[in-house]
PDB file of N, CA and C in Angstrom:
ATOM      1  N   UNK A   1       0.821  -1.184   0.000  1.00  0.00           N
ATOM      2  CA  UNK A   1       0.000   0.000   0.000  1.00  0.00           C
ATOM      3  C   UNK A   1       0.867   1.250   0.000  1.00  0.00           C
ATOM      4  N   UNK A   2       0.273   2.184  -0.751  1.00  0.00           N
ATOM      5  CA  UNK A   2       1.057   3.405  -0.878  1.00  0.00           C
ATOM      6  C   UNK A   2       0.615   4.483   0.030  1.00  0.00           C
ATOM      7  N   UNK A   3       0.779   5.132   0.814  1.00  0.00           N
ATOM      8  CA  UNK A   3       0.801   6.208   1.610  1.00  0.00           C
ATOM      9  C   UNK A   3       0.517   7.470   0.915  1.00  0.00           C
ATOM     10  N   UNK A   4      -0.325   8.458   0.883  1.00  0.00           N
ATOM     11  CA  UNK A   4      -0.049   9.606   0.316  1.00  0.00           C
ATOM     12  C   UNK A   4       0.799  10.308   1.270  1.00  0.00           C
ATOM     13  N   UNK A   5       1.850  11.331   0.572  1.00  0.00           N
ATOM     14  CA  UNK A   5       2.527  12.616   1.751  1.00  0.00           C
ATOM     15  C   UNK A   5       1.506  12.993   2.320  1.00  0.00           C
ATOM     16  N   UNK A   6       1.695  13.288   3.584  1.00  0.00           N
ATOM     17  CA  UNK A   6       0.447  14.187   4.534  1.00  0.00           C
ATOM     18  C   UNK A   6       0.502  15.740   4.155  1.00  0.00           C
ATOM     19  N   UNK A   7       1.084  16.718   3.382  1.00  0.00           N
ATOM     20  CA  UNK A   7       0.964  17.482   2.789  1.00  0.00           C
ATOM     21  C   UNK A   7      -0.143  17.403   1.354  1.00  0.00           C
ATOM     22  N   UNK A   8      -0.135  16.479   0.640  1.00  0.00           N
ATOM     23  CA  UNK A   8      -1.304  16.569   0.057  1.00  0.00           C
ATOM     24  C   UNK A   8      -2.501  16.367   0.918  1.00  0.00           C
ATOM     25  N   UNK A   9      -2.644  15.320   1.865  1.00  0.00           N
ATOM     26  CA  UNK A   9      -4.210  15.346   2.599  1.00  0.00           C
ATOM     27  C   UNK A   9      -4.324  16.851   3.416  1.00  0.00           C
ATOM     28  N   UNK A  10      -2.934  17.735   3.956  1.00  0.00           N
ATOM     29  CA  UNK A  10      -3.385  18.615   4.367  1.00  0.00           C
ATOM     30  C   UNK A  10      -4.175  19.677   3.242  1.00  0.00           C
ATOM     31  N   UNK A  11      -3.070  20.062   2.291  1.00  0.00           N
ATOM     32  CA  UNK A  11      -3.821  20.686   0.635  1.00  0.00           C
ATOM     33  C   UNK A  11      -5.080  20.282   0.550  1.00  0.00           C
ATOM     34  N   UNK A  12      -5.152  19.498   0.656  1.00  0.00           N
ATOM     35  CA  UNK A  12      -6.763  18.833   0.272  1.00  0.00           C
ATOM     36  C   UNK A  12      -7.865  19.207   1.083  1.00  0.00           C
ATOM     37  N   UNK A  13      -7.565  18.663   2.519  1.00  0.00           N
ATOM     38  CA  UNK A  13      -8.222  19.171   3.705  1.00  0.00           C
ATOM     39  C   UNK A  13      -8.477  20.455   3.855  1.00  0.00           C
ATOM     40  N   UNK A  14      -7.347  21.564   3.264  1.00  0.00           N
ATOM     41  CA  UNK A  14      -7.443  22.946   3.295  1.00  0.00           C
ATOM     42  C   UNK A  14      -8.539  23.296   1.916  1.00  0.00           C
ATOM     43  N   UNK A  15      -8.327  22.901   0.576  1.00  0.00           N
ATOM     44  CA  UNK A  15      -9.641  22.807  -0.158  1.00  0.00           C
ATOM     45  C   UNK A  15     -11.082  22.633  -0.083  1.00  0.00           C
ATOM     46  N   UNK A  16     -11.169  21.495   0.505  1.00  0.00           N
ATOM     47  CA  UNK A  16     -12.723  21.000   0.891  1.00  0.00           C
ATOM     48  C   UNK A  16     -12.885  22.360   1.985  1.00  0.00           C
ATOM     49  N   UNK A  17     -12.293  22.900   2.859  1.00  0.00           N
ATOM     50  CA  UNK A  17     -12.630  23.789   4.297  1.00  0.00           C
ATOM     51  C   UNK A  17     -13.193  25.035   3.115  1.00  0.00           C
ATOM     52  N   UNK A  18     -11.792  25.146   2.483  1.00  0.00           N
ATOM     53  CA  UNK A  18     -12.266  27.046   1.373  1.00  0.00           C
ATOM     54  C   UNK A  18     -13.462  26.576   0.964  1.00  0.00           C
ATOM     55  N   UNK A  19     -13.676  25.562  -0.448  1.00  0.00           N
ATOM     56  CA  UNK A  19     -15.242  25.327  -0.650  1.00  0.00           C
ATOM     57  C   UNK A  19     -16.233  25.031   0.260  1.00  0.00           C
ATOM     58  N   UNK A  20     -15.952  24.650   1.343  1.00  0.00           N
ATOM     59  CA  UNK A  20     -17.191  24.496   2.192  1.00  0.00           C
ATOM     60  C   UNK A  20     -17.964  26.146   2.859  1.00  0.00           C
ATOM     61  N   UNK A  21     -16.922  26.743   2.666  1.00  0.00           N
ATOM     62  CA  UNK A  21     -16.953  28.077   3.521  1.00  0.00           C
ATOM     63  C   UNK A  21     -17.847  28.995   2.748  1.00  0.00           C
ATOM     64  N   UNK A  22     -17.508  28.900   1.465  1.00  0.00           N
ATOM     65  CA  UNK A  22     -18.601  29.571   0.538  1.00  0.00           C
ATOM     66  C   UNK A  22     -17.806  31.116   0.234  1.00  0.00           C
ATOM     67  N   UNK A  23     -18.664  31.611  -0.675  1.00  0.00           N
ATOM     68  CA  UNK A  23     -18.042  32.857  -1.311  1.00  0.00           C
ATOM     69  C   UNK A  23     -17.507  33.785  -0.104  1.00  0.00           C
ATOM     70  N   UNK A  24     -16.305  34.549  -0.544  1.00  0.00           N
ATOM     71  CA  UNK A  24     -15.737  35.523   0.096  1.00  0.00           C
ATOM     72  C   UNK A  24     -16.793  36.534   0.641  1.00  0.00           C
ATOM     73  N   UNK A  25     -16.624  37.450   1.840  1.00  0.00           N
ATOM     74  CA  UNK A  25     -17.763  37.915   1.950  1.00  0.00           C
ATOM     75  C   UNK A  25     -17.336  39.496   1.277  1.00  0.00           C
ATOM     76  N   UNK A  26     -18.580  40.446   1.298  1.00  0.00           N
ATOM     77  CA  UNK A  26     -18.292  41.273   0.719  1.00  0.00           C
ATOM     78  C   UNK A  26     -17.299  42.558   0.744  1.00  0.00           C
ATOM     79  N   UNK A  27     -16.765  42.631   0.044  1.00  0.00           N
ATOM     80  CA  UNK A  27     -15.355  43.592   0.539  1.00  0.00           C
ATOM     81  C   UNK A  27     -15.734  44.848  -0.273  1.00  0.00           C
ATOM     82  N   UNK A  28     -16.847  45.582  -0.141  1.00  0.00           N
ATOM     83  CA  UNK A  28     -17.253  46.917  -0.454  1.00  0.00           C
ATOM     84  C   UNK A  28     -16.077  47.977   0.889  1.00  0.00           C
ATOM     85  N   UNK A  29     -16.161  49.401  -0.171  1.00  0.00           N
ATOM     86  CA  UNK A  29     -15.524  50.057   0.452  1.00  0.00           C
ATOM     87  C   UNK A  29     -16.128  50.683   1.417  1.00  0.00           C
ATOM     88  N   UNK A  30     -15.467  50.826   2.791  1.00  0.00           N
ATOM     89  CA  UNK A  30     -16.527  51.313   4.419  1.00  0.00           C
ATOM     90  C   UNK A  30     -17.179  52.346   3.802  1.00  0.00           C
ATOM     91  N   UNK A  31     -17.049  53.316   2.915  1.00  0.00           N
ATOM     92  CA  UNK A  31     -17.996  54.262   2.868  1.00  0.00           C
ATOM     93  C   UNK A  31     -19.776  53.696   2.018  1.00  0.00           C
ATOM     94  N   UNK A  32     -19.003  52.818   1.612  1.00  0.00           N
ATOM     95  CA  UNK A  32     -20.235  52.280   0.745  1.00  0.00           C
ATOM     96  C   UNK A  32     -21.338  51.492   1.769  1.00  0.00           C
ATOM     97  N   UNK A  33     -20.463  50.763   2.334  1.00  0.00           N
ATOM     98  CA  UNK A  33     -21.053  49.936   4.000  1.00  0.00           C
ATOM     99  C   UNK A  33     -22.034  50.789   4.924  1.00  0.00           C
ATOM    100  N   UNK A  34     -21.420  51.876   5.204  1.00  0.00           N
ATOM    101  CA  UNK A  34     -21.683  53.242   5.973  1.00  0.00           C
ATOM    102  C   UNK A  34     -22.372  53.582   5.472  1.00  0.00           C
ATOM    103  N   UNK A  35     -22.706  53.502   4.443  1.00  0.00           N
ATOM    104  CA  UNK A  35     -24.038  54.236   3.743  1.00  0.00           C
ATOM    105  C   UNK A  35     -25.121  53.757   3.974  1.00  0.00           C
ATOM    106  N   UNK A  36     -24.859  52.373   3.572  1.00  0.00           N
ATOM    107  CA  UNK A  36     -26.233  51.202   3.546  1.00  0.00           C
ATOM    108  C   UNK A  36     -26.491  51.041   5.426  1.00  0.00           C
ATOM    109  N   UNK A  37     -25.792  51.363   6.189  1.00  0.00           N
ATOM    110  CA  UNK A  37     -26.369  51.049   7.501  1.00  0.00           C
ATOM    111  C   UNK A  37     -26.918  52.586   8.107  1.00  0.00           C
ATOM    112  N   UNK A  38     -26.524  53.713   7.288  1.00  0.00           N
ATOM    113  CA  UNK A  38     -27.106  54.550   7.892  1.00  0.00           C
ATOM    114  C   UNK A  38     -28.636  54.189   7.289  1.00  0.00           C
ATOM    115  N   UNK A  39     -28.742  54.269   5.786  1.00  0.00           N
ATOM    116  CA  UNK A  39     -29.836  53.779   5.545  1.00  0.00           C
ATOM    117  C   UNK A  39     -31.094  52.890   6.394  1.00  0.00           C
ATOM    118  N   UNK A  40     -30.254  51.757   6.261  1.00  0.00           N
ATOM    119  CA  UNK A  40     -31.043  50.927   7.563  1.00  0.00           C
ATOM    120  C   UNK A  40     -31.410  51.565   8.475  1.00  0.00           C
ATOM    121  N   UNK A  41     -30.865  52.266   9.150  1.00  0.00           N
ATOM    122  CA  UNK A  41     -31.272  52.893  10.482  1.00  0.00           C
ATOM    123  C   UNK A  41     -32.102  53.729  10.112  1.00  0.00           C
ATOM    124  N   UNK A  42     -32.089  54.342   9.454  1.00  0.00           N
ATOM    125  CA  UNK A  42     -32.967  55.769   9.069  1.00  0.00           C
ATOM    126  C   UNK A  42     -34.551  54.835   8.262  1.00  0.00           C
ATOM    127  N   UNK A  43     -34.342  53.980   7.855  1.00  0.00           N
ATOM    128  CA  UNK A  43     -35.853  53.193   7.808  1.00  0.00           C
ATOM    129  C   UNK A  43     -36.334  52.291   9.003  1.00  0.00           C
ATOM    130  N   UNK A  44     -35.194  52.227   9.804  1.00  0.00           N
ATOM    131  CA  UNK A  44     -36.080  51.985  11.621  1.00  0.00           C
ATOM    132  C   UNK A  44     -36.543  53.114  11.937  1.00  0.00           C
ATOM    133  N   UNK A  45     -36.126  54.001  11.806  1.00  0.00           N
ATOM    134  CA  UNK A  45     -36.268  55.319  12.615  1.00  0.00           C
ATOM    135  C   UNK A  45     -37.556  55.233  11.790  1.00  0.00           C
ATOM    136  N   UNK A  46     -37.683  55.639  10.884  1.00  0.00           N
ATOM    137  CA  UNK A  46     -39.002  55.919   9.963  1.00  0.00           C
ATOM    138  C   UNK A  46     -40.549  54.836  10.609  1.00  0.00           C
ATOM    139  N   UNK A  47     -39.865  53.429  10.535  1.00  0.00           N
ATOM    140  CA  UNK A  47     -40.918  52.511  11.097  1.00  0.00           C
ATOM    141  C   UNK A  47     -41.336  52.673  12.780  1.00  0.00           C
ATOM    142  N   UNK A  48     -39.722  53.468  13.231  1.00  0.00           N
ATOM    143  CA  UNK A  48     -40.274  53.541  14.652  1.00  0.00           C
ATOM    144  C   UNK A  48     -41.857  54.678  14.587  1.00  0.00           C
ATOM    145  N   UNK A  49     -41.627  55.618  14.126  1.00  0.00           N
ATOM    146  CA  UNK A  49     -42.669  56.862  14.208  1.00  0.00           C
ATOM    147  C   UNK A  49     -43.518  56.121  13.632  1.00  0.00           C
ATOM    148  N   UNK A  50     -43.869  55.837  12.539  1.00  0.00           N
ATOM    149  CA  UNK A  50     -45.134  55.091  11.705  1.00  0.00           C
ATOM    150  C   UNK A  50     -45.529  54.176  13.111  1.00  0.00           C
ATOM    151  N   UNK A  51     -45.039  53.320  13.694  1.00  0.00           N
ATOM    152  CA  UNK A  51     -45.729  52.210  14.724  1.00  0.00           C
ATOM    153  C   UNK A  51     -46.323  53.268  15.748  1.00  0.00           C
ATOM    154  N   UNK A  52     -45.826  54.464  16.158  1.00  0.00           N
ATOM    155  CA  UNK A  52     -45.985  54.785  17.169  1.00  0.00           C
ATOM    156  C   UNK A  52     -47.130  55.590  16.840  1.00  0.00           C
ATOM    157  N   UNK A  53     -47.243  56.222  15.870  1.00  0.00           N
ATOM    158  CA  UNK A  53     -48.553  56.656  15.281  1.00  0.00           C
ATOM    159  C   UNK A  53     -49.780  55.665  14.822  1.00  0.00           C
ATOM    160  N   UNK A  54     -49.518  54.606  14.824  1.00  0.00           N
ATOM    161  CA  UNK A  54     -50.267  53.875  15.038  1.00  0.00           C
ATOM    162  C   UNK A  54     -51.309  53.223  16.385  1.00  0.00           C
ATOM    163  N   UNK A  55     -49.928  53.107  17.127  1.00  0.00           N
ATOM    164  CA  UNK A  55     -50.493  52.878  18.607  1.00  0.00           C
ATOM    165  C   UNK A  55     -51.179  53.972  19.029  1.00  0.00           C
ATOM    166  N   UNK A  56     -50.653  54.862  18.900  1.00  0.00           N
ATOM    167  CA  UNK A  56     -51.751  56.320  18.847  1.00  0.00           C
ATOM    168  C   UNK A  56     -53.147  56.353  18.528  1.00  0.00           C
ATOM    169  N   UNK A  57     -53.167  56.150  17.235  1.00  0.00           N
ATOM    170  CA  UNK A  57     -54.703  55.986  16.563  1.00  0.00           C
ATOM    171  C   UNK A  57     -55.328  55.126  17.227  1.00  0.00           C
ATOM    172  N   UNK A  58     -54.809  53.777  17.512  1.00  0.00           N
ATOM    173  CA  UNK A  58     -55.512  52.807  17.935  1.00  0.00           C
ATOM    174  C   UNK A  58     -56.027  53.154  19.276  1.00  0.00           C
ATOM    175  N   UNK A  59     -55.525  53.776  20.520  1.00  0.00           N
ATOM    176  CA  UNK A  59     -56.001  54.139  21.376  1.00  0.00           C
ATOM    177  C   UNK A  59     -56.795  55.338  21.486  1.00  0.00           C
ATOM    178  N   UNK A  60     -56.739  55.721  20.638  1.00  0.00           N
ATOM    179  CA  UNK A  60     -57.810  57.305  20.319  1.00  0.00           C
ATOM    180  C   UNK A  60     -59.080  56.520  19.919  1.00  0.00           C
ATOM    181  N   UNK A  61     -59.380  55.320  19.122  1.00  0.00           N
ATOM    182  CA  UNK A  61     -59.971  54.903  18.677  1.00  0.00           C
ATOM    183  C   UNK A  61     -60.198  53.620  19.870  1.00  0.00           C
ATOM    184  N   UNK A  62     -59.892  53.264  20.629  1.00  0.00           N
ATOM    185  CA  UNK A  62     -60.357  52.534  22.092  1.00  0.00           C
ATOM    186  C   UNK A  62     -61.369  53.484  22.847  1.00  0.00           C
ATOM    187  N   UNK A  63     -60.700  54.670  22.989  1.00  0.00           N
ATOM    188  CA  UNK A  63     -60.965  55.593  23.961  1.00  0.00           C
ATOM    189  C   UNK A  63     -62.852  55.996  23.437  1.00  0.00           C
ATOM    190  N   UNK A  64     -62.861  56.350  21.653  1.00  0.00           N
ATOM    191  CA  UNK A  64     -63.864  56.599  21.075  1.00  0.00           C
ATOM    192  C   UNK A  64     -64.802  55.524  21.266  1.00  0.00           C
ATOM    193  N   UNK A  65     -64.682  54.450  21.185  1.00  0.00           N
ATOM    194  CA  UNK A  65     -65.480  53.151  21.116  1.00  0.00           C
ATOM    195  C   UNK A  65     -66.103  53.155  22.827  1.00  0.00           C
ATOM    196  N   UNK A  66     -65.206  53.142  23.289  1.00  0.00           N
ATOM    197  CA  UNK A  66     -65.774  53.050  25.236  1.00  0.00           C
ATOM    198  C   UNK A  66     -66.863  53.801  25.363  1.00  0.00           C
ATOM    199  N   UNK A  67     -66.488  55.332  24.631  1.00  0.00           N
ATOM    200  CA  UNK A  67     -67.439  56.352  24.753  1.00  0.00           C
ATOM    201  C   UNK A  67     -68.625  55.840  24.252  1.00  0.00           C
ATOM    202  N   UNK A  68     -68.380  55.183  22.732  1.00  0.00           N
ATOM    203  CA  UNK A  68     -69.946  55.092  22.319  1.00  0.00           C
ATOM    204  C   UNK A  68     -71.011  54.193  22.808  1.00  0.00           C
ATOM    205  N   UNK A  69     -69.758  53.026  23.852  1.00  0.00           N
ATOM    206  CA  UNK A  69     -70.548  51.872  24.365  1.00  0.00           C
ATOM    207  C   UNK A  69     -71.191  52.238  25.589  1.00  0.00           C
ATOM    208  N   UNK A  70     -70.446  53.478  25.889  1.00  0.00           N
ATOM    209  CA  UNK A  70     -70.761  53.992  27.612  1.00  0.00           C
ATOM    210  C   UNK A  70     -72.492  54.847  27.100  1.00  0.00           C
ATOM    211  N   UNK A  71     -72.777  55.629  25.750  1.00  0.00           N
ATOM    212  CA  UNK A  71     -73.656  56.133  25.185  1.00  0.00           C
ATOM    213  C   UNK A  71     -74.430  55.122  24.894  1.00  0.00           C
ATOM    214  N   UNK A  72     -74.197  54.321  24.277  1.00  0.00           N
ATOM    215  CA  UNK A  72     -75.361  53.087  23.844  1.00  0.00           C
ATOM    216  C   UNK A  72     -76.125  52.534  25.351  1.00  0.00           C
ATOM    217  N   UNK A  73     -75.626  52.448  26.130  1.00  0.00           N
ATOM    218  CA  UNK A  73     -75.657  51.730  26.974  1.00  0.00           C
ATOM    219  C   UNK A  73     -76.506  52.723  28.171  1.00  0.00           C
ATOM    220  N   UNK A  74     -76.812  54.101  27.586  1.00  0.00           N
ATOM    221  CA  UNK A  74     -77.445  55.258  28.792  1.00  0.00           C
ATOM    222  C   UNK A  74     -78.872  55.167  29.160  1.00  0.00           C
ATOM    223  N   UNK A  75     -79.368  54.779  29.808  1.00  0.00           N
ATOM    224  CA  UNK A  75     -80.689  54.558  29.951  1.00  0.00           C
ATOM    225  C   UNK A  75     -81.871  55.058  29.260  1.00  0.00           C
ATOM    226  N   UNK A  76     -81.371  56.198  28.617  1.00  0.00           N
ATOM    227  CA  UNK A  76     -82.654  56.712  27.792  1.00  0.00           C
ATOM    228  C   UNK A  76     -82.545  56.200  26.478  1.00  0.00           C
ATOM    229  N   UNK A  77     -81.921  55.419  25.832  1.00  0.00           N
ATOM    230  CA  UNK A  77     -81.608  54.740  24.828  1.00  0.00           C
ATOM    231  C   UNK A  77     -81.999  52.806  25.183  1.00  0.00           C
ATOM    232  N   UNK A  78     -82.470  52.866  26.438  1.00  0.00           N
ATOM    233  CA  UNK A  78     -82.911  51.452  26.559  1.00  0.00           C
ATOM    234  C   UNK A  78     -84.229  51.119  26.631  1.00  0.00           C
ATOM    235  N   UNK A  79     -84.957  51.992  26.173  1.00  0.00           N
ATOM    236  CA  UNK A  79     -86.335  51.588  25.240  1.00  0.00           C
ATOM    237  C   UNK A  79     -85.851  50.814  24.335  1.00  0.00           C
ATOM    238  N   UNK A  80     -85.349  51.424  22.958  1.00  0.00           N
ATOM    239  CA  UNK A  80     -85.216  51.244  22.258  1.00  0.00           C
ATOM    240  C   UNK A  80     -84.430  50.269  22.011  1.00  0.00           C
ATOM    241  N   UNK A  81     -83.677  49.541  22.881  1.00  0.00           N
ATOM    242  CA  UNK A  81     -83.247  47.984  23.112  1.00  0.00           C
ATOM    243  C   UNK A  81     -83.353  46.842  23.488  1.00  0.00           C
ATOM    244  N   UNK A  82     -84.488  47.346  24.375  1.00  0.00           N
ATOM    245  CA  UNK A  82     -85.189  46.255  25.419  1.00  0.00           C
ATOM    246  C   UNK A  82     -86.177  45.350  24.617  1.00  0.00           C
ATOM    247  N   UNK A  83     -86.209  45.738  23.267  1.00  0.00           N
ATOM    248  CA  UNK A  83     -87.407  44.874  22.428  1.00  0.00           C
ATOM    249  C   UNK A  83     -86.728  42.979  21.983  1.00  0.00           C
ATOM    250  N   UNK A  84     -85.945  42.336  23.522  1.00  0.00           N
ATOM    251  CA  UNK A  84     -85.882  41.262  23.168  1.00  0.00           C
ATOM    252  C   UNK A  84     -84.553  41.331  21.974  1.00  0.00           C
ATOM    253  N   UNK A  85     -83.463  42.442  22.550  1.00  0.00           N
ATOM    254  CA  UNK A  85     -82.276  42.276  21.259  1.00  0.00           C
ATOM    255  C   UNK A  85     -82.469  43.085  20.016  1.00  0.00           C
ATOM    256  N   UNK A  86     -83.969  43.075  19.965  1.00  0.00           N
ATOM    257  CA  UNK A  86     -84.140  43.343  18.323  1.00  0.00           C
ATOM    258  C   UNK A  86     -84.411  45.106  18.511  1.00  0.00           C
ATOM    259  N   UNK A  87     -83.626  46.061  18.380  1.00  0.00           N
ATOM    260  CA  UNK A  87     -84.085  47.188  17.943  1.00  0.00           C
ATOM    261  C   UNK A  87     -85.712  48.115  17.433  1.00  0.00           C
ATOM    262  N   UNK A  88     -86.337  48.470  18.291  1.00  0.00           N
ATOM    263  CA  UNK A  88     -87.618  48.861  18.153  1.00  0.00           C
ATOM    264  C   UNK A  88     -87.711  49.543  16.709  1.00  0.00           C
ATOM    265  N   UNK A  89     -86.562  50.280  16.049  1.00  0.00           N
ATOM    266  CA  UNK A  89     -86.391  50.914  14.946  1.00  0.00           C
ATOM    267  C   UNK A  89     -85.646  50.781  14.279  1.00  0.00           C
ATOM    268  N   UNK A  90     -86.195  49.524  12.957  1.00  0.00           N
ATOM    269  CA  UNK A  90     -84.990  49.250  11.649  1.00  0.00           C
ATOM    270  C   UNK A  90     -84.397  50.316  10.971  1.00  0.00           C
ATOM    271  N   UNK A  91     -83.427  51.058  11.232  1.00  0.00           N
ATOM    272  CA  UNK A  91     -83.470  52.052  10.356  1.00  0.00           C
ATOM    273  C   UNK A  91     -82.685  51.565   9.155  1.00  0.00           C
ATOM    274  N   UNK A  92     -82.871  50.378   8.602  1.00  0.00           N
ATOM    275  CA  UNK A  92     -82.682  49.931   7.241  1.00  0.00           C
ATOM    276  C   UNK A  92     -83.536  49.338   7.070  1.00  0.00           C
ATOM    277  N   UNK A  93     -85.035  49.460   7.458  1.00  0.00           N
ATOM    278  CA  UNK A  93     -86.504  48.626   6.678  1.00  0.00           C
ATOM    279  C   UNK A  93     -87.201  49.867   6.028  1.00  0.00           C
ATOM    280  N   UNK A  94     -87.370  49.351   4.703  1.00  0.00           N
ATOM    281  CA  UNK A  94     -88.164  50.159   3.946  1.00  0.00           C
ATOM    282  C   UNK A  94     -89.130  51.380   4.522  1.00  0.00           C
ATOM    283  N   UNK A  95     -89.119  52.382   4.341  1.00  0.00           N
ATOM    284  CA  UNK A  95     -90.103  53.099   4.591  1.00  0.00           C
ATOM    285  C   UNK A  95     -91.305  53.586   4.063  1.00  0.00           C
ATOM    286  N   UNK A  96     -93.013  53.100   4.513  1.00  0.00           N
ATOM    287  CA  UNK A  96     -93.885  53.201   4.117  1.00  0.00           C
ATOM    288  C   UNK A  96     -93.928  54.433   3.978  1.00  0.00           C
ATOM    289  N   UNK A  97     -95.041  54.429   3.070  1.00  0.00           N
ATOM    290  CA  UNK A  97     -95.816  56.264   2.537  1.00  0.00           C
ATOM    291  C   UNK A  97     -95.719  57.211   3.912  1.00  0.00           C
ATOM    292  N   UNK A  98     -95.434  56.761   5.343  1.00  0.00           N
ATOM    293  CA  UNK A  98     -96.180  57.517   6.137  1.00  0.00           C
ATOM    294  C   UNK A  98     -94.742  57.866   6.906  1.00  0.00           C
ATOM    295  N   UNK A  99     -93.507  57.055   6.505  1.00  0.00           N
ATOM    296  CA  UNK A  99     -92.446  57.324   7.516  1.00  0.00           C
ATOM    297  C   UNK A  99     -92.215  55.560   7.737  1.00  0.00           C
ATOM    298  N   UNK A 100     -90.787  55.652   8.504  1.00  0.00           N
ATOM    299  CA  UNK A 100     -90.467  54.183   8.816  1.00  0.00           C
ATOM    300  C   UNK A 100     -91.351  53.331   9.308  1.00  0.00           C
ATOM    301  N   UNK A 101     -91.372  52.076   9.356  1.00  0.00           N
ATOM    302  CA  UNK A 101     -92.324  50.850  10.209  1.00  0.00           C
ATOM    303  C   UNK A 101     -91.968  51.417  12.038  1.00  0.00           C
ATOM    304  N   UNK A 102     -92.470  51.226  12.668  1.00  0.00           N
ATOM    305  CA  UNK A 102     -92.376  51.206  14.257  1.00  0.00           C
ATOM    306  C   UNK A 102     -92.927  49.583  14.546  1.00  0.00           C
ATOM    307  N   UNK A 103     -91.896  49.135  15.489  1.00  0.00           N
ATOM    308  CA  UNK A 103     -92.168  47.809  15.709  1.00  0.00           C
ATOM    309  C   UNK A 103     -93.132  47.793  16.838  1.00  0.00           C
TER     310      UNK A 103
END
């Protein structure tokens, strides 16, 4: 049996490692780098305000809803609910010659 030199299995061993490793990574110049991460940042920054204006709306719009449930819910408006769920006044049923149906 023949032996290979252990300098070729190292060569070799050092081959398979470079191809396994995959392409060089990118060697752009720092200003070019520096650019693209200010970028990045400056479209967090952008998404930070957009989210936060969001959470905004959404609680302006909590705050509005409470109100209208705290209004729906006022006693002089509970005639007009107490009919068993069903609304005493469709105000989407046709309206006869004389004005809406009254249930």
């Amino acid at each position: 049996m023949i032996r290979p030199p252990t300098s070729s299995i190292g060569l070799l061993l050092l081959l398979i490692g470079y191809a396994a490793a995959g392409p060089e990574p990118d060697l752009r110049p720092r200003a070019v780098r520096s650019s693209a991460c200010q970028e990045h940042m400056n479209l967090h920054n952008r998404l930070d305000v957009v989210e936060k204006k969001v959470e905004d709306t959404v609680e302006k719009l909590e705050v509005e809803i409470a109100a209208l449930l705290g209004s729906i819910e006022d006693p002089k408006w509970s005639p007009l609910l107490d009919n068993a769920g069903k609304t005493a006044v469709d105000i989407l049923d046709e309206p006869g010659p004389w004005g809406p149906v009254l249930n």
